[in-house]
Protein backbone atom coordinates (compact mmCIF):
# COMPACT_ATOMS: atom_id res chain seq x y z
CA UNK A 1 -6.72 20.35 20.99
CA UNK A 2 -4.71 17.95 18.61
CA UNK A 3 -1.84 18.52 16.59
CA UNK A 4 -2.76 17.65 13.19
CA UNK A 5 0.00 15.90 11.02
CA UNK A 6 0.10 14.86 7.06
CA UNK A 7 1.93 12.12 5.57
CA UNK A 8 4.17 11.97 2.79
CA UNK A 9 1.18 10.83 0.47
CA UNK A 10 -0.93 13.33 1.83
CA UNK A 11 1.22 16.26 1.00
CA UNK A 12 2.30 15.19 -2.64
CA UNK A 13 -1.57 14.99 -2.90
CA UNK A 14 -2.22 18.58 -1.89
CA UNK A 15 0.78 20.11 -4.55
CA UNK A 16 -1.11 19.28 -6.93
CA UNK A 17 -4.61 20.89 -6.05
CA UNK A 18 -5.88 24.07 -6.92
CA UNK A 19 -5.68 26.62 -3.87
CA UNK A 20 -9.09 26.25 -2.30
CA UNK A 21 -8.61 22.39 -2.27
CA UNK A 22 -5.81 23.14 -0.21
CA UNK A 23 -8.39 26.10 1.75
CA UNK A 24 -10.81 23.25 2.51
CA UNK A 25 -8.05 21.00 3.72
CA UNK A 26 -7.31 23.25 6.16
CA UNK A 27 -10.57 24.03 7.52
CA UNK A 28 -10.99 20.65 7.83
CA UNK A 29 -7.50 19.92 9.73
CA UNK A 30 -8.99 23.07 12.61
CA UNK A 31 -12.18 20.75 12.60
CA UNK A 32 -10.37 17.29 13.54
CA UNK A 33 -7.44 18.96 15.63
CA UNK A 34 -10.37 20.18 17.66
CA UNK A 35 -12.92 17.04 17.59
CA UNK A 36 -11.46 14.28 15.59
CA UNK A 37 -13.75 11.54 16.71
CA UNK A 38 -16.53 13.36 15.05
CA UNK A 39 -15.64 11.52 12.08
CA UNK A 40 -16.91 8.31 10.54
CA UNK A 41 -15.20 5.01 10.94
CA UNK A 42 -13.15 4.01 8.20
CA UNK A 43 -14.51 0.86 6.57
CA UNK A 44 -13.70 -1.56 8.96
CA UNK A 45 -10.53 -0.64 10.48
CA UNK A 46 -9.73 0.20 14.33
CA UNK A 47 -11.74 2.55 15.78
CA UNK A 48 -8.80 4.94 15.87
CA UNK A 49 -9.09 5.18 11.92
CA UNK A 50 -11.49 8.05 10.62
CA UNK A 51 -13.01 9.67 7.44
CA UNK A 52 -14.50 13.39 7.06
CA UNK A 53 -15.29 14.52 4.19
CA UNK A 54 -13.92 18.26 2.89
CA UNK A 55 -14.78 20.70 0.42
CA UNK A 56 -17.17 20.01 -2.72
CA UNK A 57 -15.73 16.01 -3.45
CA UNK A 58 -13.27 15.56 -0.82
CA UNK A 59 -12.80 13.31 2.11
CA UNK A 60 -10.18 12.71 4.47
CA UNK A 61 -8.76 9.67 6.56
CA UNK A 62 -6.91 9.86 9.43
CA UNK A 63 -5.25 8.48 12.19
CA UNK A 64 -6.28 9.32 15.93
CA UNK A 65 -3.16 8.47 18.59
CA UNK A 66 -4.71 9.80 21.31
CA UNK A 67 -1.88 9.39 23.73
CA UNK A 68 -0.12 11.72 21.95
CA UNK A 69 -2.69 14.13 21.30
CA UNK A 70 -2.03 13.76 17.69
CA UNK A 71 -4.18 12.95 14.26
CA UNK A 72 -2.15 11.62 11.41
CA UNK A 73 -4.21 12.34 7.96
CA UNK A 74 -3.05 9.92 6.00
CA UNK A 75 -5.04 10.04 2.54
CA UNK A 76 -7.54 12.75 0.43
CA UNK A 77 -9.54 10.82 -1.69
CA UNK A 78 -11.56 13.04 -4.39
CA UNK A 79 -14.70 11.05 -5.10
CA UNK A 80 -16.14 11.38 -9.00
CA UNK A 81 -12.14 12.30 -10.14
């Protein structure tokens, strides 16, 4: 199991959102903390750097540092908003 971290970005992002933005988010953080390569490659990058998508319009990119057992989310992009 990884511990599942949010940047700065990342939580200014979810203050604004309505409470079950902020429900999917957190299904979504059990789902990487307990798989996170199941995620897609993020558009070029390392193959540490992942996307999952969450909720209705949602999608989330994160960071895997496996060595620490750790998965930085780093962004929520809402597509269509």
């Amino acid at each position: 199991m990884y511990q599942v971290v949010y940047s700065r970005l990342v939580k200014a992002q979810t203050r604004s959102r309505a409470p079950q933005a902020r429900a999917d988010l957190r299904r979504t953080a059990e789902l990487i903390a307990a798989s996170p390569w199941q995620g897609q490659h993020w558009r070029g990058a390392s193959p540490e750097y992942r996307s999952l998508p969450f909720g209705t319009s949602g999608l989330v990119v994160y960071l895997i540092r496996e060595q620490a057992a750790t998965v930085v989310v780093l962004e929520l992009v809402w597509v269509g908003r």
